[in-house]
N, C-alpha and C. Protein backbone atom coordinates (compact mmCIF):
# COMPACT_ATOMS: atom_id res chain seq x y z
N UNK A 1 0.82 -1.19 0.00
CA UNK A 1 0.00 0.00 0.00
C UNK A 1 0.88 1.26 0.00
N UNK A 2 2.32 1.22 0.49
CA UNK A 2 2.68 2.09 1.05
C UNK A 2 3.33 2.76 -0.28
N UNK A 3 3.68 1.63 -1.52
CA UNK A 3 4.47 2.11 -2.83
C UNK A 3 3.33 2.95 -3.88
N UNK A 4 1.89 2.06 -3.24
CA UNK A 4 0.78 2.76 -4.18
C UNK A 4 0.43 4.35 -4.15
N UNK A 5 0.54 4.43 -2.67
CA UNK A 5 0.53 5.89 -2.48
C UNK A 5 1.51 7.00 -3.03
N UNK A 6 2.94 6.13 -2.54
CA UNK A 6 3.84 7.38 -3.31
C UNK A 6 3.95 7.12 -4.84
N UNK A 7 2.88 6.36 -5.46
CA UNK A 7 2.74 6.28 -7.04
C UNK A 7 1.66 7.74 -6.81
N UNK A 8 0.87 7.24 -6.11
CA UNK A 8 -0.42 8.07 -6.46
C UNK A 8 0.06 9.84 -6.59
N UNK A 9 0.46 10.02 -5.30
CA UNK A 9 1.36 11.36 -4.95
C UNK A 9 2.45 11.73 -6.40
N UNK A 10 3.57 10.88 -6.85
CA UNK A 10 4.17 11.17 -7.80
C UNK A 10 3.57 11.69 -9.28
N UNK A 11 2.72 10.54 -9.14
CA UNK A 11 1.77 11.01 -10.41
C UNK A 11 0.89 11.96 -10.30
N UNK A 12 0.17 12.37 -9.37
CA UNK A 12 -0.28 13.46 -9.50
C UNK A 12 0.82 15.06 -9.62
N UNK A 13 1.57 14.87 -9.25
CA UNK A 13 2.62 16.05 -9.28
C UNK A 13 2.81 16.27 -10.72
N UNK A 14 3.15 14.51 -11.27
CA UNK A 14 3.72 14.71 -12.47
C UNK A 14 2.25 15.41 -13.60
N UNK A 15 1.69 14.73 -13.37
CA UNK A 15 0.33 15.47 -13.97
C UNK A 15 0.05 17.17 -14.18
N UNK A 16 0.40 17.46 -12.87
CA UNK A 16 0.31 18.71 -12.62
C UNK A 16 1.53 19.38 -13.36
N UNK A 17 2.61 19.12 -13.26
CA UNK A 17 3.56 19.04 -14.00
C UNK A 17 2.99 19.58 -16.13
N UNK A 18 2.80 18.38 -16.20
CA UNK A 18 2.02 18.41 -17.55
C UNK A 18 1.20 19.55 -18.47
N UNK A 19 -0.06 19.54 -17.05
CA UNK A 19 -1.10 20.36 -17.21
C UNK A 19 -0.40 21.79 -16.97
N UNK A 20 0.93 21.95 -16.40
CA UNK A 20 1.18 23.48 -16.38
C UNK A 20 2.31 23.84 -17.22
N UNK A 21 2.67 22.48 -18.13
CA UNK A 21 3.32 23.36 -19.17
C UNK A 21 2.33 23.36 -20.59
N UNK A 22 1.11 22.41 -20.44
CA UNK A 22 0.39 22.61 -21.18
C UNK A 22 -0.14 24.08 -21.86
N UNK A 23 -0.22 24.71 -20.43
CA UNK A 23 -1.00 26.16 -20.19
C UNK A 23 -0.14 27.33 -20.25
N UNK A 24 1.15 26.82 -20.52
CA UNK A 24 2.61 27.61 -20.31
C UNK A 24 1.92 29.12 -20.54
N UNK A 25 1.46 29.19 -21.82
CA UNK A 25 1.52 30.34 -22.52
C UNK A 25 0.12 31.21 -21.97
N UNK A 26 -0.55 30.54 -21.65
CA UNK A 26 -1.94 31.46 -20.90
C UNK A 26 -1.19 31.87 -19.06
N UNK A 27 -0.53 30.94 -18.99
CA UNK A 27 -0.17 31.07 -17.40
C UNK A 27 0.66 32.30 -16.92
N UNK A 28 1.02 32.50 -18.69
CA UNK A 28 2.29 33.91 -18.28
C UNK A 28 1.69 35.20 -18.34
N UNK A 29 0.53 34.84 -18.88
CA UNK A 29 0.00 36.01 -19.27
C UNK A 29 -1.23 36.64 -17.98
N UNK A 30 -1.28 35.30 -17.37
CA UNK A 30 -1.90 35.75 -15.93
C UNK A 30 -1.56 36.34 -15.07
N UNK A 31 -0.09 35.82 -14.69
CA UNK A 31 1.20 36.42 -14.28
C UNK A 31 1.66 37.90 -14.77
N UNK A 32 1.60 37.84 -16.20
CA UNK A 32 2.15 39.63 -16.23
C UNK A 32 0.66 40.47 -16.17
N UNK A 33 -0.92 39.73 -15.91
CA UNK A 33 -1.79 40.65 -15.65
C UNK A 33 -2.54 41.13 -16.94
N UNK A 34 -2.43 40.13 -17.98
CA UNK A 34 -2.90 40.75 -19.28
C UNK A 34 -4.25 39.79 -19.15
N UNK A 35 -4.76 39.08 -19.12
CA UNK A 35 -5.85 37.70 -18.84
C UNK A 35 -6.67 38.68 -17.90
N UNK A 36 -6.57 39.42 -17.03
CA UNK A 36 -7.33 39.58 -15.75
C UNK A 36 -7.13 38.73 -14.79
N UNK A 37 -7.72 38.52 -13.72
CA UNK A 37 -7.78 37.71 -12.77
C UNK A 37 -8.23 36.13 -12.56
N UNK A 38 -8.18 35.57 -12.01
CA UNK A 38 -8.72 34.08 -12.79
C UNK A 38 -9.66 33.93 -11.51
N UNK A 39 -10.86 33.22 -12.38
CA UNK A 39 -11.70 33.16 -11.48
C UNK A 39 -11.50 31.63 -10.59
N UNK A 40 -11.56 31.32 -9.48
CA UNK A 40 -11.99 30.60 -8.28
C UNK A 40 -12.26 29.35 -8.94
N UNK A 41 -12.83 29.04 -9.68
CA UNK A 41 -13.26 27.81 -10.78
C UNK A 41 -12.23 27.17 -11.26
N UNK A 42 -11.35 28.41 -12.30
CA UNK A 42 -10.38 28.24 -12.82
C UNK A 42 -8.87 27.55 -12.21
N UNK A 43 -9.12 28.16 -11.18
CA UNK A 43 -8.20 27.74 -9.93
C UNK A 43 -8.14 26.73 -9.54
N UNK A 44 -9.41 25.89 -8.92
CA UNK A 44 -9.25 24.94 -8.55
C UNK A 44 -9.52 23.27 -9.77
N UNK A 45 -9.71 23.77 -11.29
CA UNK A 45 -9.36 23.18 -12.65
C UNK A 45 -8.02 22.70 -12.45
N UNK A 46 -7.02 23.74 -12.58
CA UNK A 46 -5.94 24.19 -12.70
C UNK A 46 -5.66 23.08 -11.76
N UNK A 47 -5.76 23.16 -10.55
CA UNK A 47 -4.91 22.73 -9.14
C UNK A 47 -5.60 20.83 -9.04
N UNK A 48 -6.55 20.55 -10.35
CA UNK A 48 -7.13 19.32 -9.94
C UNK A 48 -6.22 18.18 -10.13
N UNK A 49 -5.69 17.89 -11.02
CA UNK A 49 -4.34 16.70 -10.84
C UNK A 49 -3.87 16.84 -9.30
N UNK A 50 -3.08 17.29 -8.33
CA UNK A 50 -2.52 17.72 -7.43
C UNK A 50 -3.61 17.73 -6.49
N UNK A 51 -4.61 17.84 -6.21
CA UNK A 51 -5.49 17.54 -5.82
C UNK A 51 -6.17 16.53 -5.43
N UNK A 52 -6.65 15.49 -6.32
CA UNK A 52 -7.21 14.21 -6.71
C UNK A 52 -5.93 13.31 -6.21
N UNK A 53 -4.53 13.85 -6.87
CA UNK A 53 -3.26 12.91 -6.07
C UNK A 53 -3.29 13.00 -4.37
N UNK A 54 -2.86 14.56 -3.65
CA UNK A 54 -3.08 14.20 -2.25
C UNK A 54 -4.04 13.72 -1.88
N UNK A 55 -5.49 14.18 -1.97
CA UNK A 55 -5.71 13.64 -1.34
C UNK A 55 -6.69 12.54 -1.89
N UNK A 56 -6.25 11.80 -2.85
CA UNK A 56 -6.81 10.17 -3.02
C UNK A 56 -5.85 9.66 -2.11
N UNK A 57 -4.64 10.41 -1.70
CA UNK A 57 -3.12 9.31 -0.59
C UNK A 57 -3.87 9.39 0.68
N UNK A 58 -4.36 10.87 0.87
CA UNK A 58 -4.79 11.01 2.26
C UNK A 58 -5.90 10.28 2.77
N UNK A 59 -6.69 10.21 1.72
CA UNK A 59 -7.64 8.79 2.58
C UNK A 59 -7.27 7.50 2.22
N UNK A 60 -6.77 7.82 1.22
CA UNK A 60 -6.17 5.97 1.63
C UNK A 60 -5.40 5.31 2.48
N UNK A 61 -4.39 6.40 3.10
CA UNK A 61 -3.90 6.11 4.14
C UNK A 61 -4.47 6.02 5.67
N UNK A 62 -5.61 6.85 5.38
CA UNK A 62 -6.32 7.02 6.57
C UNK A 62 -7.47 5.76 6.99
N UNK A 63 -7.94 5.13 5.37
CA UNK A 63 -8.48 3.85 5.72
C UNK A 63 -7.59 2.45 5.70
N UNK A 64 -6.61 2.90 5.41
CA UNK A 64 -5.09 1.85 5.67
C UNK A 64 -5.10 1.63 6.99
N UNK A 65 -4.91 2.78 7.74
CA UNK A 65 -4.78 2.64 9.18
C UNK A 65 -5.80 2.34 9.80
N UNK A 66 -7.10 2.30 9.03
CA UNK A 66 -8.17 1.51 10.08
C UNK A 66 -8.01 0.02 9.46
N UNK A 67 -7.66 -0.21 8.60
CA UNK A 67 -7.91 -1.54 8.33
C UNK A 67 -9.12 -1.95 7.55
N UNK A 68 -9.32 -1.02 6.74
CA UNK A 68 -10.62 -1.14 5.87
C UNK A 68 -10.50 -1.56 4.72
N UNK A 69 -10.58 -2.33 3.98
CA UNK A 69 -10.82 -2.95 2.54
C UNK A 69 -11.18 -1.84 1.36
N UNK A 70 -11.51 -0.57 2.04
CA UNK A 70 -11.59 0.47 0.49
C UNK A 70 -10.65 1.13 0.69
N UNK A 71 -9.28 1.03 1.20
CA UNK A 71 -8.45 1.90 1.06
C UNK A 71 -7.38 1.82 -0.41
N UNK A 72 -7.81 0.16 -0.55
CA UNK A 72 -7.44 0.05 -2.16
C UNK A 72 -8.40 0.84 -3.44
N UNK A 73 -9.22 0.46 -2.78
CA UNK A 73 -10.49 1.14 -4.07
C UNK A 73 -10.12 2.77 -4.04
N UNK A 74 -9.66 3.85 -2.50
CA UNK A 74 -9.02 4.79 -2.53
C UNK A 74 -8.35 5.20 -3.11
N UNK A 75 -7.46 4.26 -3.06
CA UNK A 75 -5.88 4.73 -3.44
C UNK A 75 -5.75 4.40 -5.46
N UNK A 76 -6.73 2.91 -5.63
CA UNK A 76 -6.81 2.50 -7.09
C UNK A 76 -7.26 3.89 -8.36
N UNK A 77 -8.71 3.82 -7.67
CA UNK A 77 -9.44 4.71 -8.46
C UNK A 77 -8.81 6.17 -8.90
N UNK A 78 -7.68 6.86 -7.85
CA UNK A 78 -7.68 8.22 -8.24
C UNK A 78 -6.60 7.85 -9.09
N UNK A 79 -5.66 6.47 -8.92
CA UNK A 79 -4.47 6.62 -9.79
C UNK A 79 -4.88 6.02 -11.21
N UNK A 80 -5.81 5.66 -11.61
CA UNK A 80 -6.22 5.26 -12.86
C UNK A 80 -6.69 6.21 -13.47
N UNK A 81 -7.55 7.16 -12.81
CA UNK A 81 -8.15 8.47 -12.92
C UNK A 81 -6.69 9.29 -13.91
N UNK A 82 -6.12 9.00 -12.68
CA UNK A 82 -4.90 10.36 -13.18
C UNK A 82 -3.82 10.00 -14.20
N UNK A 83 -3.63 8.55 -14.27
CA UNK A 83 -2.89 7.64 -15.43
C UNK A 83 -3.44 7.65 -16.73
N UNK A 84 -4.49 8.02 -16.59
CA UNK A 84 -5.26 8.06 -18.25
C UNK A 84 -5.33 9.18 -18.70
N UNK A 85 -5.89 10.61 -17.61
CA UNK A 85 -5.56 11.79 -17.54
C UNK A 85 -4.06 12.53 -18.30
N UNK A 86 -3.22 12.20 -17.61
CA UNK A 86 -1.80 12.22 -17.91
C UNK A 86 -1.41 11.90 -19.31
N UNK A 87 -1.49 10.45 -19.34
CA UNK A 87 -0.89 9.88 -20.35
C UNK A 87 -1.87 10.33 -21.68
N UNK A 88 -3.10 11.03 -21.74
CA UNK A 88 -3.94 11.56 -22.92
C UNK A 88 -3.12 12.78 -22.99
N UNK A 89 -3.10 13.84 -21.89
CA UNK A 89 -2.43 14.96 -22.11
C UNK A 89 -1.34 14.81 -22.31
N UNK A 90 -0.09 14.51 -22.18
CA UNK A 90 0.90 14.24 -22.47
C UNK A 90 0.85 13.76 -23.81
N UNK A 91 0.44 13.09 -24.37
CA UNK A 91 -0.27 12.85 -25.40
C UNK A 91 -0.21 13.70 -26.61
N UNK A 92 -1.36 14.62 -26.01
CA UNK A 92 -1.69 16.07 -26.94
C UNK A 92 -0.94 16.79 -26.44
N UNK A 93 0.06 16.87 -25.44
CA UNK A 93 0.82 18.01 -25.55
C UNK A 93 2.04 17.82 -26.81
N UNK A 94 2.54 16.70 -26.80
CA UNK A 94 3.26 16.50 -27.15
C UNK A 94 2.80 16.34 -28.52
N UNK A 95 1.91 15.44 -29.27
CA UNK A 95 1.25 15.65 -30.83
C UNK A 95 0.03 15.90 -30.78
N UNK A 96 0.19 17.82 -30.89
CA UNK A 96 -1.59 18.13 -30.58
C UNK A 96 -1.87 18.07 -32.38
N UNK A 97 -3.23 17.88 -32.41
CA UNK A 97 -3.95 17.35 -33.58
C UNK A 97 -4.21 19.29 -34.25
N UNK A 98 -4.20 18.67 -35.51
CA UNK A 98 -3.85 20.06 -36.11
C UNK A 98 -4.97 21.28 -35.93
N UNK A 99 -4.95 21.97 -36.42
CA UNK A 99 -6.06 23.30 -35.48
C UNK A 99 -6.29 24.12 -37.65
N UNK A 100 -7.41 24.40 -37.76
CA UNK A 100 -7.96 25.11 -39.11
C UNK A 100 -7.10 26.10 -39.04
N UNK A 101 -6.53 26.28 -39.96
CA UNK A 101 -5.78 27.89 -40.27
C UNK A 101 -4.44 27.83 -39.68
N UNK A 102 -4.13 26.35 -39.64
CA UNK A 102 -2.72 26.47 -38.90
C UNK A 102 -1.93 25.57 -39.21
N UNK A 103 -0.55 25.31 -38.69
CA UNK A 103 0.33 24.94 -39.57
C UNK A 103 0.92 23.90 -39.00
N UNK A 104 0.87 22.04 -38.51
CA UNK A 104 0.95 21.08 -37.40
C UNK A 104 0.76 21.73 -36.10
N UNK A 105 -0.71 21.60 -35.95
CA UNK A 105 -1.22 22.21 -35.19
C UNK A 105 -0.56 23.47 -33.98
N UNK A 106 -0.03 23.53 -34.62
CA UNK A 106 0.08 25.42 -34.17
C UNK A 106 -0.70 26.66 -35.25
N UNK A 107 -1.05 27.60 -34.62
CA UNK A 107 -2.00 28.88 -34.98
C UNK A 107 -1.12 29.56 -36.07
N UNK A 108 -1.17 30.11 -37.24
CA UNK A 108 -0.57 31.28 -37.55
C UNK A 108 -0.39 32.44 -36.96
């Protein structure tokens, strides 16, 4: 249980990872203040890989230590969640599908 978790935890980082170089180019622009402010929604979108990783660990560890039989179904579900997640984005980050008016899928 104890390797599943620091899968779960790794992969969600790495996810997050992903999803924020995905966004590289909107993220900077939040940062220098040209986007406006991001709304509360957006935020916690943003923060969901990293999210879904702690704390799918945190209760699984927490029904680990009672000795409960769903601490696998805990710990399973968010890392399949986030393994398919990942590995799609990573995916399209890496060969995004081409976009109208543009040139392997990048914009003119």
């Amino acid at each position: 249980m104890r390797n599943t978790l620091r899968c779960l935890v790794i992969l969600g980082l790495v996810a997050q990872g992903v999803l924020a170089y995905g966004y590289r180019q909107d993220l900077a622009w939040i940062v220098r203040g040209q986007a406006g402010p991001p709304s509360p929604a957006a935020i916690l979108m943003f923060l969901a890989p990293a999210i879904l990783g702690l704390g799918g660990a945190a209760v699984a560890r927490v029904l680990d230590r009672r000795r409960s039989g769903w601490a696998w179904v805990a710990a399973v579900v968010p890392l399949v969640v986030l393994a398919i997640g990942c590995g799609g984005s990573l995916y399209f980050t890496l060969y995004p599908p081409p976009m109208p008016g543009g040139s392997q899928g990048l914009p003119l």
